[in-house]
Protein backbone atom coordinates (compact mmCIF):
# COMPACT_ATOMS: atom_id res chain seq x y z
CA UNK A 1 -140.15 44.09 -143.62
CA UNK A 2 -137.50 45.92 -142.05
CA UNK A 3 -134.72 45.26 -139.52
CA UNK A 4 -135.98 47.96 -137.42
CA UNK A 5 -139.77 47.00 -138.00
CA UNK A 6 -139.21 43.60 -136.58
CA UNK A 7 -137.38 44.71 -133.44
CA UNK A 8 -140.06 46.91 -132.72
CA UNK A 9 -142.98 44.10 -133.19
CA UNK A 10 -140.64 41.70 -130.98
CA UNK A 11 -140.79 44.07 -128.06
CA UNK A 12 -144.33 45.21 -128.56
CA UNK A 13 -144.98 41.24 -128.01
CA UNK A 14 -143.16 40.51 -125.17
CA UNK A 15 -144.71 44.02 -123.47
CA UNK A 16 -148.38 42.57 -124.95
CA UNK A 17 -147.54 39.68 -123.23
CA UNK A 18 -146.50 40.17 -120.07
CA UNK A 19 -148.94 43.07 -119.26
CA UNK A 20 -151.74 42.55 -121.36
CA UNK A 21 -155.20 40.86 -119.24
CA UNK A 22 -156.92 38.69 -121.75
CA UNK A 23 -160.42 37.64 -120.77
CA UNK A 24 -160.97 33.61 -120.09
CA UNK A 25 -162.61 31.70 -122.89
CA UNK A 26 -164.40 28.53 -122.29
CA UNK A 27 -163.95 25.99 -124.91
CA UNK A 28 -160.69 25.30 -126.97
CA UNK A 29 -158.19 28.51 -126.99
CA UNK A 30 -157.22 29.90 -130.13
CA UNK A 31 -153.84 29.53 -132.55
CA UNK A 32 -153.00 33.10 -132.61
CA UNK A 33 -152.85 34.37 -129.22
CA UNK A 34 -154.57 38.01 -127.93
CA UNK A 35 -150.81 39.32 -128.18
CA UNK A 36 -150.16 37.80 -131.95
CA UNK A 37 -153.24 39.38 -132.93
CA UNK A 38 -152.47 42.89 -131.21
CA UNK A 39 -148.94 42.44 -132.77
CA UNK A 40 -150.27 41.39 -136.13
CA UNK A 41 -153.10 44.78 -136.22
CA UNK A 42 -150.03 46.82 -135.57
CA UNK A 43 -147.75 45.02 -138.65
CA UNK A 44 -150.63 45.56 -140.28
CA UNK A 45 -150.98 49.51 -140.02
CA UNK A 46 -147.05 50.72 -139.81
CA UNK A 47 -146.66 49.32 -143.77
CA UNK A 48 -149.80 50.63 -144.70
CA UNK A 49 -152.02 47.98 -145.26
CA UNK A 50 -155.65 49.46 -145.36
CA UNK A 51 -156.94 46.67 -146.72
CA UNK A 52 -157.00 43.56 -144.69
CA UNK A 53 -157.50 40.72 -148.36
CA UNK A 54 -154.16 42.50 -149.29
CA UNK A 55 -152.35 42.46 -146.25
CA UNK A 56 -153.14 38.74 -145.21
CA UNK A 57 -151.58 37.91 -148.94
CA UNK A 58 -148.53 39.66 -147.57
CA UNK A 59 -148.38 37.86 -144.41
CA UNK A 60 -149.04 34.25 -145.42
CA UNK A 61 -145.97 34.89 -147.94
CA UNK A 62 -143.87 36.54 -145.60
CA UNK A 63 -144.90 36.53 -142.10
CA UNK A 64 -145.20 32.58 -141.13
CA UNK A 65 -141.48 32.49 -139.38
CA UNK A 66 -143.10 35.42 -137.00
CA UNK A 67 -147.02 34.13 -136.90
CA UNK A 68 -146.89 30.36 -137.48
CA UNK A 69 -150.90 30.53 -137.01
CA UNK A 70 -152.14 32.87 -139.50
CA UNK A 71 -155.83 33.38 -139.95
CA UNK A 72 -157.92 33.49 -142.91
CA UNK A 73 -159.42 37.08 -144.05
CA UNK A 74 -163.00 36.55 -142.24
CA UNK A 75 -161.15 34.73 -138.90
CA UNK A 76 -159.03 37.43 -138.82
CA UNK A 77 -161.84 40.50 -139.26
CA UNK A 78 -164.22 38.70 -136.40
CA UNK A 79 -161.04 38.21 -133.62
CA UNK A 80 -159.88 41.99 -134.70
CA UNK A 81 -163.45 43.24 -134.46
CA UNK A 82 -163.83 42.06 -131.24
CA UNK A 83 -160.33 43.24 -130.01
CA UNK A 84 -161.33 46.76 -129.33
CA UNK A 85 -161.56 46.85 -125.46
CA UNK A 86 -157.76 44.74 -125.88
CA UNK A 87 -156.49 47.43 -128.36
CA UNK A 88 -157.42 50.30 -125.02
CA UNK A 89 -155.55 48.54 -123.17
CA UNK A 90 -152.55 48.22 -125.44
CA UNK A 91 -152.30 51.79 -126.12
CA UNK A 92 -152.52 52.81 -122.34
CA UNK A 93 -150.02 50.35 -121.33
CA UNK A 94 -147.30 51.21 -123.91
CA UNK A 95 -148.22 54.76 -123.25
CA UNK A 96 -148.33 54.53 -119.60
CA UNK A 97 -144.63 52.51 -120.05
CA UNK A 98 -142.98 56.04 -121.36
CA UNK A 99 -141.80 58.71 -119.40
CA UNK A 100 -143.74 61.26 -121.15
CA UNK A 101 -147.05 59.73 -120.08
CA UNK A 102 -147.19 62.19 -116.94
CA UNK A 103 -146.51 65.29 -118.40
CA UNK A 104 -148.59 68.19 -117.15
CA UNK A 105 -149.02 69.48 -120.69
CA UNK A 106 -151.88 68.19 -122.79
CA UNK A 107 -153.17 69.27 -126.24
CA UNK A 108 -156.70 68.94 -127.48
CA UNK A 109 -158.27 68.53 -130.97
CA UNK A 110 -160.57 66.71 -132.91
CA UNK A 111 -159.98 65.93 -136.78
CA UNK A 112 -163.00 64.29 -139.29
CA UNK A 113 -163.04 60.42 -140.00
CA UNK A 114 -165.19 60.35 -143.45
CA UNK A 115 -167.22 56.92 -143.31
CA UNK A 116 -168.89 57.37 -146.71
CA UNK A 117 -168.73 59.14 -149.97
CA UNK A 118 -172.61 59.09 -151.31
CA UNK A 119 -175.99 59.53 -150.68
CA UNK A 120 -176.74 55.70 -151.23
CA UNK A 121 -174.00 54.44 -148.89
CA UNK A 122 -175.35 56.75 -146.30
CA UNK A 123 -178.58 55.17 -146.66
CA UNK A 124 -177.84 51.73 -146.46
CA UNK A 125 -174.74 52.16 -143.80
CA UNK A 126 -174.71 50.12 -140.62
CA UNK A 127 -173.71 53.76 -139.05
CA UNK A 128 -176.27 54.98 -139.19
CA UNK A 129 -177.78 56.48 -136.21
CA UNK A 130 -174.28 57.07 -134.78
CA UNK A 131 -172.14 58.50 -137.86
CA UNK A 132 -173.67 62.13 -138.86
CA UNK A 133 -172.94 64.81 -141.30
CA UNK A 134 -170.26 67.45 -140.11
CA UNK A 135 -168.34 70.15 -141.93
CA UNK A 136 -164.75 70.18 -141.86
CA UNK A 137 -163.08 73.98 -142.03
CA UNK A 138 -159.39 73.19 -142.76
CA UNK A 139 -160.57 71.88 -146.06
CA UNK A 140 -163.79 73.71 -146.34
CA UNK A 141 -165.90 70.96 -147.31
CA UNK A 142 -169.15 68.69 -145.97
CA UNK A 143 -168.63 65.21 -145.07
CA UNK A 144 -170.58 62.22 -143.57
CA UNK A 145 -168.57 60.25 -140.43
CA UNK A 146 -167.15 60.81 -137.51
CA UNK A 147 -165.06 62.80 -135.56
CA UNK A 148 -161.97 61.91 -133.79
CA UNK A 149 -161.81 63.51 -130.88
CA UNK A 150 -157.57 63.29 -129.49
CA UNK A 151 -156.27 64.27 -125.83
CA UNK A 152 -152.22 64.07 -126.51
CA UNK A 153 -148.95 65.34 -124.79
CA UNK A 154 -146.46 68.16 -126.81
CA UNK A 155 -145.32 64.63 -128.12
CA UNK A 156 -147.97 63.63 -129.69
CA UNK A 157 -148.30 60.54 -127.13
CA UNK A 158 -152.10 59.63 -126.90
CA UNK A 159 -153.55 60.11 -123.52
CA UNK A 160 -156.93 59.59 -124.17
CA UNK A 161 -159.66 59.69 -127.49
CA UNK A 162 -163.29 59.01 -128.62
CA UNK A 163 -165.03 58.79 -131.68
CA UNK A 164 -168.27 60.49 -131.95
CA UNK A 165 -170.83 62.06 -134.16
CA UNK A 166 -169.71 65.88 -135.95
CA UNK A 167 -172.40 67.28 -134.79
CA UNK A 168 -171.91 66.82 -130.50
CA UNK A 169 -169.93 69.85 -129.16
CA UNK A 170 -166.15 69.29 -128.91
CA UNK A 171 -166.46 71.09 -125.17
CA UNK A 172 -168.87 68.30 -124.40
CA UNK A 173 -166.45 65.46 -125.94
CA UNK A 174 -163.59 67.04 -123.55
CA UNK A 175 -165.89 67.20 -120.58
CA UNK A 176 -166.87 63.51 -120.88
CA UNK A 177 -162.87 62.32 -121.46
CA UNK A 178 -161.97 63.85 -118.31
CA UNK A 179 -165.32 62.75 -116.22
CA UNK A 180 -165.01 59.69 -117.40
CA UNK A 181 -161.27 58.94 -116.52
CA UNK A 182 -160.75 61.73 -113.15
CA UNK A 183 -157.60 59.94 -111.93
CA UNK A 184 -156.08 60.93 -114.78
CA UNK A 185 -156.24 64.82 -114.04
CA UNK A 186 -155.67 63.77 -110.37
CA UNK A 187 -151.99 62.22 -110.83
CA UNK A 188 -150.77 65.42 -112.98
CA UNK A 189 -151.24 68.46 -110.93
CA UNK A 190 -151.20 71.81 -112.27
CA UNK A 191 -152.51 69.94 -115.69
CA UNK A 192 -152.54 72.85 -118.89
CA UNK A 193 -154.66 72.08 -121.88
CA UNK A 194 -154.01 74.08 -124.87
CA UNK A 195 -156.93 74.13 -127.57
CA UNK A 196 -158.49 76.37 -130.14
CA UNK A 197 -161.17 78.83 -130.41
CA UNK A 198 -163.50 75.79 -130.53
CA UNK A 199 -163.28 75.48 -126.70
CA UNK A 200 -163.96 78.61 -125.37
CA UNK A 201 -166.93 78.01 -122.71
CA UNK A 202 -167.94 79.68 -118.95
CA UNK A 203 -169.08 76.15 -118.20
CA UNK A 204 -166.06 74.46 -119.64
CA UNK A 205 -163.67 76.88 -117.75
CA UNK A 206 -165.92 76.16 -114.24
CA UNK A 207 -165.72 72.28 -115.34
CA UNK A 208 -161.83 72.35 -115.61
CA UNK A 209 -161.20 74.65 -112.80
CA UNK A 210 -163.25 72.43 -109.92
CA UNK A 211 -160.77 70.17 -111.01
CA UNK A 212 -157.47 71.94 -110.84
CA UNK A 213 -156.92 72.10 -114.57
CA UNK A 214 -156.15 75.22 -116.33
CA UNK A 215 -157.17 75.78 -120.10
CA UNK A 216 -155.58 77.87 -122.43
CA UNK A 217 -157.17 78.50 -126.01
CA UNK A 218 -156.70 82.00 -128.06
CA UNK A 219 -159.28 84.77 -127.10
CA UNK A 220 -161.51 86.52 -129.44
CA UNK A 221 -160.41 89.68 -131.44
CA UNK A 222 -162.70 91.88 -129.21
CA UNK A 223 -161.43 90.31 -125.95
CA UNK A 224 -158.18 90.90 -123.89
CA UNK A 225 -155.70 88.22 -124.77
CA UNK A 226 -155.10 85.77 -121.99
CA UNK A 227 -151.38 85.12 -120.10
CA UNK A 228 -149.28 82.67 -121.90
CA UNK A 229 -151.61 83.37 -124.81
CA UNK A 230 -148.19 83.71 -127.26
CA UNK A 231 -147.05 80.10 -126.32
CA UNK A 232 -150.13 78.90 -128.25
CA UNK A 233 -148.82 79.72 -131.63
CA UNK A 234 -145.51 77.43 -131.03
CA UNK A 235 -147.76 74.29 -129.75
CA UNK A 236 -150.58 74.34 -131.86
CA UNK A 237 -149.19 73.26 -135.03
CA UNK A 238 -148.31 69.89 -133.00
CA UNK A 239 -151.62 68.79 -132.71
CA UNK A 240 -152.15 69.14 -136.35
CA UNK A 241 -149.16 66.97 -136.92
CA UNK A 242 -150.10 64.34 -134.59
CA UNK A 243 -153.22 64.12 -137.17
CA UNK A 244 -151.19 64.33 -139.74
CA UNK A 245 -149.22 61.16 -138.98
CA UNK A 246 -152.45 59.69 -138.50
CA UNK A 247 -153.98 60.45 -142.29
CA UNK A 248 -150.32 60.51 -143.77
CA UNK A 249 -148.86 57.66 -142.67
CA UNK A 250 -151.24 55.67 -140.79
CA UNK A 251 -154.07 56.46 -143.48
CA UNK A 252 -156.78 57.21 -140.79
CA UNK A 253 -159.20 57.90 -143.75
CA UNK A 254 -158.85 55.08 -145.29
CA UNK A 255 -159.91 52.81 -142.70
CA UNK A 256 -162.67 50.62 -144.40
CA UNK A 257 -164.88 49.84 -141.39
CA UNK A 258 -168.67 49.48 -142.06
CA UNK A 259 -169.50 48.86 -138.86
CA UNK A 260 -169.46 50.78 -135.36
CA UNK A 261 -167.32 47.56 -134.07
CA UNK A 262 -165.42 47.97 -137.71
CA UNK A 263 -164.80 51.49 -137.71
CA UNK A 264 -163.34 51.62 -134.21
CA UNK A 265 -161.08 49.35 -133.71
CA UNK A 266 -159.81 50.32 -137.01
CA UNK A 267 -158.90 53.90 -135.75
CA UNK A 268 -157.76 52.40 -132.28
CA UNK A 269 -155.46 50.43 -134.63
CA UNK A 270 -154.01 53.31 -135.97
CA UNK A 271 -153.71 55.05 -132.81
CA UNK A 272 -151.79 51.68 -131.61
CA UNK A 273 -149.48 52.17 -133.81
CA UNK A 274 -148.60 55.72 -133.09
CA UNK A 275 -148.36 55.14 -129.31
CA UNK A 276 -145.99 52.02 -130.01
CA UNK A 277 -143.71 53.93 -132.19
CA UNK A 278 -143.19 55.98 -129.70
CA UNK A 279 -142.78 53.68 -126.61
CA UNK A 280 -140.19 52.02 -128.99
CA UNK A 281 -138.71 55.63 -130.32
CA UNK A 282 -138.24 56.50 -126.72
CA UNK A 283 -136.61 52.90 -125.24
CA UNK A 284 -134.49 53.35 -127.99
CA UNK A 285 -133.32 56.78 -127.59
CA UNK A 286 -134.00 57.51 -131.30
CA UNK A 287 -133.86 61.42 -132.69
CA UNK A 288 -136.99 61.48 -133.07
CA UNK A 289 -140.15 60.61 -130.64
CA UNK A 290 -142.82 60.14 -133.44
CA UNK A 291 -141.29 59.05 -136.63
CA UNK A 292 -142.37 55.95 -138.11
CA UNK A 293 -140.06 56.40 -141.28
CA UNK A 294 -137.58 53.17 -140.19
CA UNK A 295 -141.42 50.82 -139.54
CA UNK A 296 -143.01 52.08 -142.14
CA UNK A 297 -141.95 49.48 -144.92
């Protein structure tokens, strides 16, 4: 691994660490601490490693002067499976440790997370009942999965996210991230969400308004355009490369999971990843707030 990759999984520890509240176990405690296995998920998705057989090869060979306790493939799958509610909290700390965590500028969108490919999987999937069929328009084509639904500053810095079936209304999804989390809303005043089309709701408007958020989307052909209507076409492009470095680099799609445990910590992993590049791009005072390039191999 990199120079550059290593600094950046040092400090990610010692922040995991020190801020990090891992629930008491009884019994024996285990080798590879909470923050070796956050630290470890992370390694894991910066390279690339979608699969976990292939990346635990790497490791063993490579990785023992940095994780002395190593786990076996299926050790490894249960802790991480059960790590979700500890990979939350790793993404809001790092994010909440930047300085562009309370900007009053958030962007909106949701992209597809495909979970199978055929009729058969879809029958015998453990998703089942929670996975759906959606259709995806940027690439015009029908898919079975989820949909990741992303709340994110200009800088592509995660705020908040949820994973649900295609098929629930994205003005529903946004509805439920804010209702479910007011304070945030509460400590940005004046918040602005830009969005698409895909938004465009009286009730949504009335939902966001009670609570002193403004929302700005593009207005139909046969309706007046709305002020500050032109800044949309500069911002909107970021949210599609915040999902970009998501499927590109992080290889969102290719998450294996099989399970609903499986599938999202695997995308909470990715998201990790994302939000700790850019807690580390930004202590650093690097260019650029979301590149991965230098952690990326």
């Amino acid at each position: 691994m990199t120079t550059e990759l290593d600094t950046l999984l040092t400090a990610l520890y010692v922040h995991i660490d020190d801020h990090l509240k891992t629930p008491r176990r009884r019994g024996r405690p285990p080798k590879l601490t909470d923050a070796e296995l956050i630290t470890l998920a992370v390694a894991q998705a910066m390279p690339g490693f979608h699969c976990e057989a292939r990346w635990l090869r790497f490791a063993h060979a490579h990785l023992h002067g940095m994780f002395p306790c190593l786990p076996q493939r299926p050790a490894y799958n249960k802790r991480l499976r059960a790590a979700l509610g500890l990979v939350k909290q790793a993404i809001r700390s790092l994010a909440a440790d930047t300085d562009l965590w309370l900007d009053d500028v958030w962007i909106v969108d949701s992209t597809p997370v495909e979970c199978a490919c055929s009729r058969e999987t879809v029958k015998r999937s453990d998703l089942a009942g929670w996975a759906g069929y959606g259709y995806c328009r940027s690439h015009s084509r029908f898919y079975w999965g989820l949909k990741l639904h992303l709340v994110c500053t200009p800088a592509g810095l995660p705020v908040t996210w949820a994973l649900a079936d295609p098929k629930i209304d994205e003005r529903q999804i946004l509805a439920a991230l804010i209702d479910n989390e007011p304070h945030l809303a509460a400590h940005r005043p004046g918040l602005l969400i830009l969005a698409n089309k895909g938004y465009t709701a009286t009730e949504l408007d009335r939902f966001l308004a009670a609570r002193g958020i403004s929302l700005l989307r593009p207005s139909y052909r046969n309706r007046t355009p709305r002020p500050g209507e032109a800044l949309l076409k500069t911002v909107r492009q970021l949210i599609e490369s915040v999902n970009d470095t998501l499927k590109g680099q992080l290889d969102l799609e290719q998450h294996g999971g099989r399970t609903i445990e499986g599938v999202g910590v695997r995308v909470a992993q990715r998201i990790l990843a994302m939000t700790c590049a850019i807690w580390h791009n930004r202590t650093i005072g690097a260019p650029v707030t979301r590149s991965l390039i230098a952690c990326d191999h």
